[in-house]
Protein backbone atom coordinates (compact mmCIF):
# COMPACT_ATOMS: atom_id res chain seq x y z
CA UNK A 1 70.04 40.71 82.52
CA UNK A 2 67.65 39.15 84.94
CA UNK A 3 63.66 39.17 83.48
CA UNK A 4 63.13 40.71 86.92
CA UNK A 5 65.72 43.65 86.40
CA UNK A 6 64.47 46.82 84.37
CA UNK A 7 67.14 47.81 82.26
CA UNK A 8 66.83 51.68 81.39
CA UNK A 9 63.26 51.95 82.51
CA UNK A 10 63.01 53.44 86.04
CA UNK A 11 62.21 50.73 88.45
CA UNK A 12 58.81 50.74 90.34
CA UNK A 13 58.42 52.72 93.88
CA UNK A 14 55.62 52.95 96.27
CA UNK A 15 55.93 56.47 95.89
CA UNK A 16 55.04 56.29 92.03
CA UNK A 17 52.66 53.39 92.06
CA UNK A 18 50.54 53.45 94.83
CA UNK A 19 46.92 54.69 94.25
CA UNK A 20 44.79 55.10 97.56
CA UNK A 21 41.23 53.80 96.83
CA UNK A 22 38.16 54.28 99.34
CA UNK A 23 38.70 54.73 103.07
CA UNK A 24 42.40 56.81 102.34
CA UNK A 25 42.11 60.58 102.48
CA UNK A 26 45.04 62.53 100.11
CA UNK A 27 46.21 63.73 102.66
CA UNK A 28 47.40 60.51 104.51
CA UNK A 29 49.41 59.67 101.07
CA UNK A 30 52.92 60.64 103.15
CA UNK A 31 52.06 58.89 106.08
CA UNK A 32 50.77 55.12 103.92
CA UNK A 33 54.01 55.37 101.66
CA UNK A 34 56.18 56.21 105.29
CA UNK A 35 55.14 52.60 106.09
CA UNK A 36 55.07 50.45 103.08
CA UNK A 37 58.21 52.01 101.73
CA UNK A 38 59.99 48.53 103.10
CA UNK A 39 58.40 47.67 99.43
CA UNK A 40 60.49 49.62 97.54
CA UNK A 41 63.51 46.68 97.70
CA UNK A 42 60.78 44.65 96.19
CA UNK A 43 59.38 46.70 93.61
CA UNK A 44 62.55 48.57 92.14
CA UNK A 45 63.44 45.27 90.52
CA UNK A 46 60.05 46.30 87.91
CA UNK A 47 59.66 48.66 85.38
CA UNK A 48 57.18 51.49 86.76
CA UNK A 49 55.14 51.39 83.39
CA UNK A 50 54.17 47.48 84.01
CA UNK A 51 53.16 48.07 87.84
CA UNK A 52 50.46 49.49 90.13
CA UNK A 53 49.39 49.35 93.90
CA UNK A 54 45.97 50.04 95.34
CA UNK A 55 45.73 50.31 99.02
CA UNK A 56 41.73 50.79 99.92
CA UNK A 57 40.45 50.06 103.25
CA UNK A 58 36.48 49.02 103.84
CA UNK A 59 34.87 49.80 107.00
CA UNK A 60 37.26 51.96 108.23
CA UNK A 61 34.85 52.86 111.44
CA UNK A 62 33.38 49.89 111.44
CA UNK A 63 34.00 47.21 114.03
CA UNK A 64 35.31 44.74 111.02
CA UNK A 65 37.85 46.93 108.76
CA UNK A 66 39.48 45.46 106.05
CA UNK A 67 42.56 46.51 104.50
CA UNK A 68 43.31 45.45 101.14
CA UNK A 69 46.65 46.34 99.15
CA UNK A 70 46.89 44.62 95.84
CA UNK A 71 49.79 44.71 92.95
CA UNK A 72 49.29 44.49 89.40
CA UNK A 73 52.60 43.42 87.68
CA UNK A 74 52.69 42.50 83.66
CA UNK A 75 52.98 39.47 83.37
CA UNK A 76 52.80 38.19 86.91
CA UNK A 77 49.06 36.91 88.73
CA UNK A 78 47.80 39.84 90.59
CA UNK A 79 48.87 39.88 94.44
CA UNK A 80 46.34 40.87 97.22
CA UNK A 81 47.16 41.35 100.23
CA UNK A 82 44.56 41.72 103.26
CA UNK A 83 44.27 42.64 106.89
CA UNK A 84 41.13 42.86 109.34
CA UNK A 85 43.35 44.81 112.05
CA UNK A 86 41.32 48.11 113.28
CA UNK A 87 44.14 49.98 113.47
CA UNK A 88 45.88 52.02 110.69
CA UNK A 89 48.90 52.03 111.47
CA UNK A 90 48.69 47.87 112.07
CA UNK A 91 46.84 46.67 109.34
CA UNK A 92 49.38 48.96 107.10
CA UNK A 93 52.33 46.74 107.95
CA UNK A 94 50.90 43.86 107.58
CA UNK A 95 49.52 44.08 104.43
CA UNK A 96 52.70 45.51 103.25
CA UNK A 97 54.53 42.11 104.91
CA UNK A 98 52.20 39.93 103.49
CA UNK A 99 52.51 41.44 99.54
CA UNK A 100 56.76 41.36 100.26
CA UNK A 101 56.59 37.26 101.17
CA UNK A 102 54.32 37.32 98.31
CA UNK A 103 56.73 38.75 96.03
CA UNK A 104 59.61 36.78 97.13
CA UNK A 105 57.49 33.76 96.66
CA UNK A 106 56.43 34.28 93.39
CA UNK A 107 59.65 35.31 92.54
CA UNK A 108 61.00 32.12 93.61
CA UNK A 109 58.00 30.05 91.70
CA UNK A 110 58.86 31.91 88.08
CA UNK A 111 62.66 31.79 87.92
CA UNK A 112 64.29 28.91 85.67
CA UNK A 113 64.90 26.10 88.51
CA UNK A 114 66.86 23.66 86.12
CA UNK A 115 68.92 25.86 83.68
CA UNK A 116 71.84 26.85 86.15
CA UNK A 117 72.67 29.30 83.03
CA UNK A 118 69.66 31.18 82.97
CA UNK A 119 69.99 31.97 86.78
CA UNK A 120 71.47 34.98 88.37
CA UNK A 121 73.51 34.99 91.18
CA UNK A 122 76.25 36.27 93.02
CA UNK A 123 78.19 33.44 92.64
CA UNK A 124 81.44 32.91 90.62
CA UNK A 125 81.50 30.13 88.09
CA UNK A 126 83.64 27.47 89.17
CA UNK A 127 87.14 27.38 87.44
């Protein structure tokens, strides 16, 4: 098994994971997890009990908003993701691009580059 499968645990969803921090009401919960549920390919691949999102936005009326989603992971760096777009909608799928590519590249960084045995693929072992 991969070190970035989760066995038996259930595997990590925005659904499950995300907390909404200052600047998100409750009851814009269905809409946020509508458009960063593109993460969910990411983030199934983790247990749920090792991983957390916060999505908080700062100067929401403001002419300078930020929008910051970050990812806590055990034992991965923390991922933060950031957008100064004014609108919602916007700023939501960008951060949520921003923390996939991040993902992917960290991803890439951590698995065993040398040890063709240790990787996994969908290849077939040549005969």
């Amino acid at each position: 098994m991969s070190r970035f499968q989760t066995g038996n645990r259930p595997p990590a969803t925005v659904s499950e994971q995300l907390r909404l921090g200052a600047g998100f009401d409750p009851d814009e919960r269905d809409r946020v997890v509508a458009a960063l549920h593109r993460l969910d390919s990411r983030l199934k691949t983790f247990p749920a009990e090792g991983t957390d999102l916060l999505l908080s936005m700062k100067g929401r009326d403001s002419r300078d908003p930020r929008t910051v989603l970050e990812c806590s992971i055990v034992g991965w760096p923390k991922l933060v993701a950031t957008s100064t777009k004014s609108d919602v909608d916007q700023a939501l799928v960008e951060v949520r691009d921003d923390l996939i590519r991040q993902i992917n590249d960290t991803k890439t960084r951590m698995e065993p580059r040398n040890n063709r045995s240790r990787r996994v693929t969908g290849r077939r072992p040549a005969e």
